[in-house]
Protein backbone atom coordinates (compact mmCIF):
# COMPACT_ATOMS: atom_id res chain seq x y z
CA UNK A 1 23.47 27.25 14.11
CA UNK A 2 19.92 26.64 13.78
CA UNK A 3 18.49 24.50 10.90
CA UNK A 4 15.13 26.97 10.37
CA UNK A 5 13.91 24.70 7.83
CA UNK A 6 13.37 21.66 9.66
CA UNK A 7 10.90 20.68 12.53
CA UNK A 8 9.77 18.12 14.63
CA UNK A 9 6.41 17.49 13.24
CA UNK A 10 7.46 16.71 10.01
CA UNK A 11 9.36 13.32 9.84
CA UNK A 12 11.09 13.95 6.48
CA UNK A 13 12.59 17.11 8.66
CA UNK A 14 13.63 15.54 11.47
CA UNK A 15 15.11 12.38 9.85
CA UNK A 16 17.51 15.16 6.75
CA UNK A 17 18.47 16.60 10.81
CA UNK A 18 19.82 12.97 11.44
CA UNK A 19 21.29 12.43 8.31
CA UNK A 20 23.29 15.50 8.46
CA UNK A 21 24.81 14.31 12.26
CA UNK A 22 25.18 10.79 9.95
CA UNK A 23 27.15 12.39 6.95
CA UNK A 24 29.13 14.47 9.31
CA UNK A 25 31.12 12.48 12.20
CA UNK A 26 31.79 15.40 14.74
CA UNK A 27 28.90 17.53 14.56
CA UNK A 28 26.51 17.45 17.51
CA UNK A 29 22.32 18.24 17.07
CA UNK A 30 20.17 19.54 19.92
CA UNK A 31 16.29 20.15 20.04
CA UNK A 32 15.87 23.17 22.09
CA UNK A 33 13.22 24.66 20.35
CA UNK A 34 11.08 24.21 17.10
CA UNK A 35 14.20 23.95 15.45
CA UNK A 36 17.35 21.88 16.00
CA UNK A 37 20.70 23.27 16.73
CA UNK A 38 23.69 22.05 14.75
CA UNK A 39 27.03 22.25 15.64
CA UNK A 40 30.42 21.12 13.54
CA UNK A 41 33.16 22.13 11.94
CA UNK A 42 33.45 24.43 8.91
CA UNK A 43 30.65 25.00 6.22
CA UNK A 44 28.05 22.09 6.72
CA UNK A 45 26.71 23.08 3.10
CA UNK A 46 29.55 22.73 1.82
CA UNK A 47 31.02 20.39 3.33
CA UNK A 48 27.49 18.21 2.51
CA UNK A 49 27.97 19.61 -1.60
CA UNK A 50 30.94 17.82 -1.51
CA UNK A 51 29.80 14.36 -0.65
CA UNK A 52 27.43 14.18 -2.91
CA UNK A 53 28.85 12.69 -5.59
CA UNK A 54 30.39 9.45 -3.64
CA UNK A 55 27.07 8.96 -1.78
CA UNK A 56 25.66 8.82 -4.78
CA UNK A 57 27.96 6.42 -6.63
CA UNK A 58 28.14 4.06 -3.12
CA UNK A 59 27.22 0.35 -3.52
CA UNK A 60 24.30 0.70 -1.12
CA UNK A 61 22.55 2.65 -3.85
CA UNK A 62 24.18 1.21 -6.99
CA UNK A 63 23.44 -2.73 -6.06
CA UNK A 64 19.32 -2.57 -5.81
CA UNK A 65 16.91 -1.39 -7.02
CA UNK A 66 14.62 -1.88 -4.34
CA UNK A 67 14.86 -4.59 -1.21
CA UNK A 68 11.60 -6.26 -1.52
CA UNK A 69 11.83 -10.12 -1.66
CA UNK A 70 11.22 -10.83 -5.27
CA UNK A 71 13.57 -8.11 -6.59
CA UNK A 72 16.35 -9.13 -4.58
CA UNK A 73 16.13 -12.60 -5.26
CA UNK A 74 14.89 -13.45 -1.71
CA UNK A 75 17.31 -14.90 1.00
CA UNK A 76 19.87 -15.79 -1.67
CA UNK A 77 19.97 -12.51 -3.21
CA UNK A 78 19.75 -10.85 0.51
CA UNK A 79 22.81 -12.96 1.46
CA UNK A 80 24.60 -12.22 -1.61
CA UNK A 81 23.34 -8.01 -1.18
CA UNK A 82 25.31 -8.75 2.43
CA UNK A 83 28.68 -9.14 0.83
CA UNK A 84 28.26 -5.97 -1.38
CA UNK A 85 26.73 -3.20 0.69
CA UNK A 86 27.28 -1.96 4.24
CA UNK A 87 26.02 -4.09 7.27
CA UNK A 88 24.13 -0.89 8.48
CA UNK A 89 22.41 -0.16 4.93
CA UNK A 90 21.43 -3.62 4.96
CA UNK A 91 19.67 -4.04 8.29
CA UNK A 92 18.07 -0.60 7.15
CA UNK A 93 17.13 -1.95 4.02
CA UNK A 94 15.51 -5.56 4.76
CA UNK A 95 16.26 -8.44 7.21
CA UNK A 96 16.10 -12.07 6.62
CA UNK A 97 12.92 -13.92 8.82
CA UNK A 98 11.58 -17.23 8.92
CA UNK A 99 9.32 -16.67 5.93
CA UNK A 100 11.97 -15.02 3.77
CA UNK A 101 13.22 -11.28 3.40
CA UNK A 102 10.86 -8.79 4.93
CA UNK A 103 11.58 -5.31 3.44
CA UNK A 104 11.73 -2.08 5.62
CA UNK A 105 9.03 -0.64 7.38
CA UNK A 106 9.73 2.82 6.01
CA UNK A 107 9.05 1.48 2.65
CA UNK A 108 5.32 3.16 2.26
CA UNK A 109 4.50 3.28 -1.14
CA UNK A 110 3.58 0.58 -3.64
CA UNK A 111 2.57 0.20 -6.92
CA UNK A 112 6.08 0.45 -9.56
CA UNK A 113 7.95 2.51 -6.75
CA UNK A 114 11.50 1.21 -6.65
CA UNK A 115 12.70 2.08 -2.86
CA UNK A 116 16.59 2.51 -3.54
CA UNK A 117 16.03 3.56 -7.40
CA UNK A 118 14.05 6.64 -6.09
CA UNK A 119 16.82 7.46 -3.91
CA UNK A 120 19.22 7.59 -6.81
CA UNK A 121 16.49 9.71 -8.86
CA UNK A 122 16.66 12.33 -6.04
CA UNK A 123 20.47 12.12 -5.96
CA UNK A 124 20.87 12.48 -9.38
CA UNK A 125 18.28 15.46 -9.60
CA UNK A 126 20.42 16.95 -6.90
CA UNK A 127 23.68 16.34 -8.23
CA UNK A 128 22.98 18.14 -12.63
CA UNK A 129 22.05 21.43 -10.51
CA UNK A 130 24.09 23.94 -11.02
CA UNK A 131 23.63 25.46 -7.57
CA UNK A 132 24.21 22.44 -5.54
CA UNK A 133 25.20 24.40 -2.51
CA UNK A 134 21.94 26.47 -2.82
CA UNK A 135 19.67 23.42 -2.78
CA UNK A 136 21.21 22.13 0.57
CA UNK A 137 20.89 25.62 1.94
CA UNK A 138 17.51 25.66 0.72
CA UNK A 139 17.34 22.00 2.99
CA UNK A 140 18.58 22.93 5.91
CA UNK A 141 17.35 26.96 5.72
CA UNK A 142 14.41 27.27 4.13
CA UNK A 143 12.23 28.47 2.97
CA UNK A 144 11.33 25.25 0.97
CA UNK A 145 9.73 25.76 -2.15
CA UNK A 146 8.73 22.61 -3.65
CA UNK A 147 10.55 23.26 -7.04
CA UNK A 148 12.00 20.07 -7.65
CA UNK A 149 9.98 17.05 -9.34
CA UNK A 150 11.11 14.71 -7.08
CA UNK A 151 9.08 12.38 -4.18
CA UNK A 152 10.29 11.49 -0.78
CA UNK A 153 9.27 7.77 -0.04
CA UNK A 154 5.73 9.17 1.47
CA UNK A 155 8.32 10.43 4.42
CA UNK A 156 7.28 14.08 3.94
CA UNK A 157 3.78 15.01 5.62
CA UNK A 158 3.41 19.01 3.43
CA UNK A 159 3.94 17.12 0.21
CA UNK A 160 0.44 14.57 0.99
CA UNK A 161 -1.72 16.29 -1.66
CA UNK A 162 -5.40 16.02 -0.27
CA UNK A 163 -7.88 14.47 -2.72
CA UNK A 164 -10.75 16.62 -1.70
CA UNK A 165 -8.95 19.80 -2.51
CA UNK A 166 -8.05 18.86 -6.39
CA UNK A 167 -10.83 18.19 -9.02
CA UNK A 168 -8.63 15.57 -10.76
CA UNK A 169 -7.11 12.24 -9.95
CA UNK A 170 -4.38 13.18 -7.31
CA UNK A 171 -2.19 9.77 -8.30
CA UNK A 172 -1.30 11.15 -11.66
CA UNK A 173 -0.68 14.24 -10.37
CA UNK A 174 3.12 15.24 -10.66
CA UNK A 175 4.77 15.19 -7.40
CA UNK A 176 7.09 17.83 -6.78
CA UNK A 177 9.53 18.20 -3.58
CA UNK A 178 12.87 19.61 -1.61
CA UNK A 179 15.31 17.41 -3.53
CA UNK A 180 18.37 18.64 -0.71
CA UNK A 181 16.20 17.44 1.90
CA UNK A 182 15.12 14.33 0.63
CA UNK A 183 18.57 13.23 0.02
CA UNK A 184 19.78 14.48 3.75
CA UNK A 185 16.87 12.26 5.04
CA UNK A 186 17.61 8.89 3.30
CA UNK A 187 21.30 9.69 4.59
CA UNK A 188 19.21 9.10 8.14
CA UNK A 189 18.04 5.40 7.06
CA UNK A 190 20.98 3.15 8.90
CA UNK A 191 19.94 4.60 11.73
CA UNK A 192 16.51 3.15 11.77
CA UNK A 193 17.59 -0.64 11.09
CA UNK A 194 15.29 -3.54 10.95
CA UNK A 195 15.22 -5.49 14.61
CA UNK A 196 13.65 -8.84 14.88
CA UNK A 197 11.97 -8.33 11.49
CA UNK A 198 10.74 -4.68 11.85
CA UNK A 199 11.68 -1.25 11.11
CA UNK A 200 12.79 0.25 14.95
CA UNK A 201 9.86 2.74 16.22
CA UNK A 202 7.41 1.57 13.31
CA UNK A 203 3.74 -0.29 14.30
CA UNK A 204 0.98 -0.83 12.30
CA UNK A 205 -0.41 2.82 13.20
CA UNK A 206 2.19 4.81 13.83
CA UNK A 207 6.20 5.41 13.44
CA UNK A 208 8.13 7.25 16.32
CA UNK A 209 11.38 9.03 16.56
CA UNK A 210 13.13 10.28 19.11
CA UNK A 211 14.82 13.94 19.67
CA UNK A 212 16.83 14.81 22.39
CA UNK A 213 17.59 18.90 24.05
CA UNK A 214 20.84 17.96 25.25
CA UNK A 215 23.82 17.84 22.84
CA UNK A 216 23.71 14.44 21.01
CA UNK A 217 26.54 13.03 18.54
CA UNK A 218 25.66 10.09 15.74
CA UNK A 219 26.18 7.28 18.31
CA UNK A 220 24.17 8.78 21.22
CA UNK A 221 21.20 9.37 18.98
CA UNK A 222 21.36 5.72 17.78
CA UNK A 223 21.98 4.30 21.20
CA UNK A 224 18.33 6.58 22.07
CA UNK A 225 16.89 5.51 18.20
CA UNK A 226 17.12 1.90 19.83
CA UNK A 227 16.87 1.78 23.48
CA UNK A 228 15.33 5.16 24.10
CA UNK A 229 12.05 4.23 25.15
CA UNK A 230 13.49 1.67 27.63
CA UNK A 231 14.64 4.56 29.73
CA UNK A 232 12.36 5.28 32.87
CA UNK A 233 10.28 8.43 32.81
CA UNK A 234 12.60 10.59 34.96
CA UNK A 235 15.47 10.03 33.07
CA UNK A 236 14.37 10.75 29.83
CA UNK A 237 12.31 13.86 31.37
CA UNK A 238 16.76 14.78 32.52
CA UNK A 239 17.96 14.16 29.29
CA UNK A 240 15.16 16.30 27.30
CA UNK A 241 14.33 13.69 25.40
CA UNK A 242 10.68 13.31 23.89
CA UNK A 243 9.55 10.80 21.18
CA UNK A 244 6.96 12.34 18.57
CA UNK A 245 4.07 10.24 16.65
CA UNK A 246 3.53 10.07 13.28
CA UNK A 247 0.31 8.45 12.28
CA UNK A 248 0.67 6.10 9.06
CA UNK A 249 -2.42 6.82 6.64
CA UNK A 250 -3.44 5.48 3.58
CA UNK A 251 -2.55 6.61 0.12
CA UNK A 252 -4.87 4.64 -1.43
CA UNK A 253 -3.89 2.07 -3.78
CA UNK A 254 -0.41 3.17 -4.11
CA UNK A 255 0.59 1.99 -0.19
CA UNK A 256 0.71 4.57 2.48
CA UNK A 257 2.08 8.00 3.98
CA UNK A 258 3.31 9.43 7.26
CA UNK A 259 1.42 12.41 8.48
CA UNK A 260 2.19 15.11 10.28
CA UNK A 261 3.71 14.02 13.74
CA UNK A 262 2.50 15.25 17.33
CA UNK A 263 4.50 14.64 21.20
CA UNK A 264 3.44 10.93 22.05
CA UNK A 265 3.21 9.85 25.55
CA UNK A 266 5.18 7.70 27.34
CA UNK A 267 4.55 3.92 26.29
CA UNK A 268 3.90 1.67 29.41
């Protein structure tokens, strides 16, 4: 089936893609075309409805509040986080470095933003609807239609609201978002851990993902998340994979935002 909602330009899209194939063991995602191509067993809506409520009671979002040093405790709280929460939320989350804990790359915004508290917001938003079912269809279907008031890390490029087109202060404007879609995309962090004290595909300028035309499961689309770019030119040309570049920009005092992504070339 194709996911009509979600496209490659949009990083919040593509990473609620990967955090369906994460939520859901068998199924299998291709990009063929704008759109990726699921495939699994049963009703993925409501199949994804259904796990809701433990993902949103899990210790990975129940332990923190956020996983910047001081509100962890630094490397005593990290270590202690370690015995609590998954391995693969953690190395998502924050890794321990020479100079202490060093929180995710993906973490954009500043300011009183609580990384793992926002999560639960968008959860819990998710989880008093009545229509549960319809707000996942709405993720994975479309049309989005920005009802919900929630805000998605800085991940989602349509949601940047551009200062010259309001008359007011744009940071105390509210914020409102796809709250299905949000919550399928954080489902997508472990899969973009923290290696040798970054965030995998994340620079200074720019984060890149991977997505792949051939049939992929959860553990091939890690395996290309980390090691993808490694591959020579010709293979990755035979596997149909590209990687696609999403520039980071400012948000002004409040940290900063992905934009909307393009193809990238081939690194050398």
């Amino acid at each position: 089936m194709r996911l009509t909602a979600l496209r490659a330009n949009n990083p919040v899209a593509v990473m609620a893609a990967y955090g369906v194939l994460r939520l859901l063991p068998e199924a299998r995602l291709r990009w063929r075309d704008v759109h990726p191509e699921l495939e699994c067993e049963g009703d993925p809506v409501a199949r994804l409805a259904a796990l809701l409520p433990a993902r949103l009671a899990a210790p990975e979002h129940t332990r923190l509040d956020d996983p910047r040093d001081n509100n962890i405790g630094g490397v005593e709280g990290f270590r202690h986080l370690s015995e609590e929460i998954p391995s693969e939320w953690l190395a998502a989350y924050a890794a321990e470095c020479a100079d202490g804990v060093r929180d995710t790359g993906l973490l954009l915004l500043g300011g009183r933003h609580r990384f793992v508290a926002n999560a639960r917001d968008v959860m819990a938003a998710l989880a008093r609807r009545d229509d549960v079912g319809v707000a996942i269809q709405e993720a994975l279907f479309g049309p989005w239609r920005y009802a919900d008031k929630v805000i998605a890390w800085g991940w989602d490029a349509a949601a940047r609201i551009d200062p010259a087109a309001s008359p007011r202060d744009v940071s105390s404007t509210p914020k409102f978002g796809v709250a299905g879609a949000y919550w399928l995309a954080w489902e997508s962090l472990p899969l973009w851990p923290m290696v040798n004290g970054r965030t995998v595909g994340m620079s200074p300028r720019e984060w890149r993902y991977p997505v792949c035309a051939e049939w992929v499961g959860c553990e091939t689309l890690r395996a290309l998340i980390l090691g993808g770019e490694q591959l020579a030119h010709r293979e990755r040309e035979a596997l149909g994979v590209t990687y696609w570049s999403a520039a980071l920009l400012s948000g002004g005092k409040f940290g900063k935002v992905l934009g909307w992504a393009h193809p990238a070339g081939a690194r050398t």
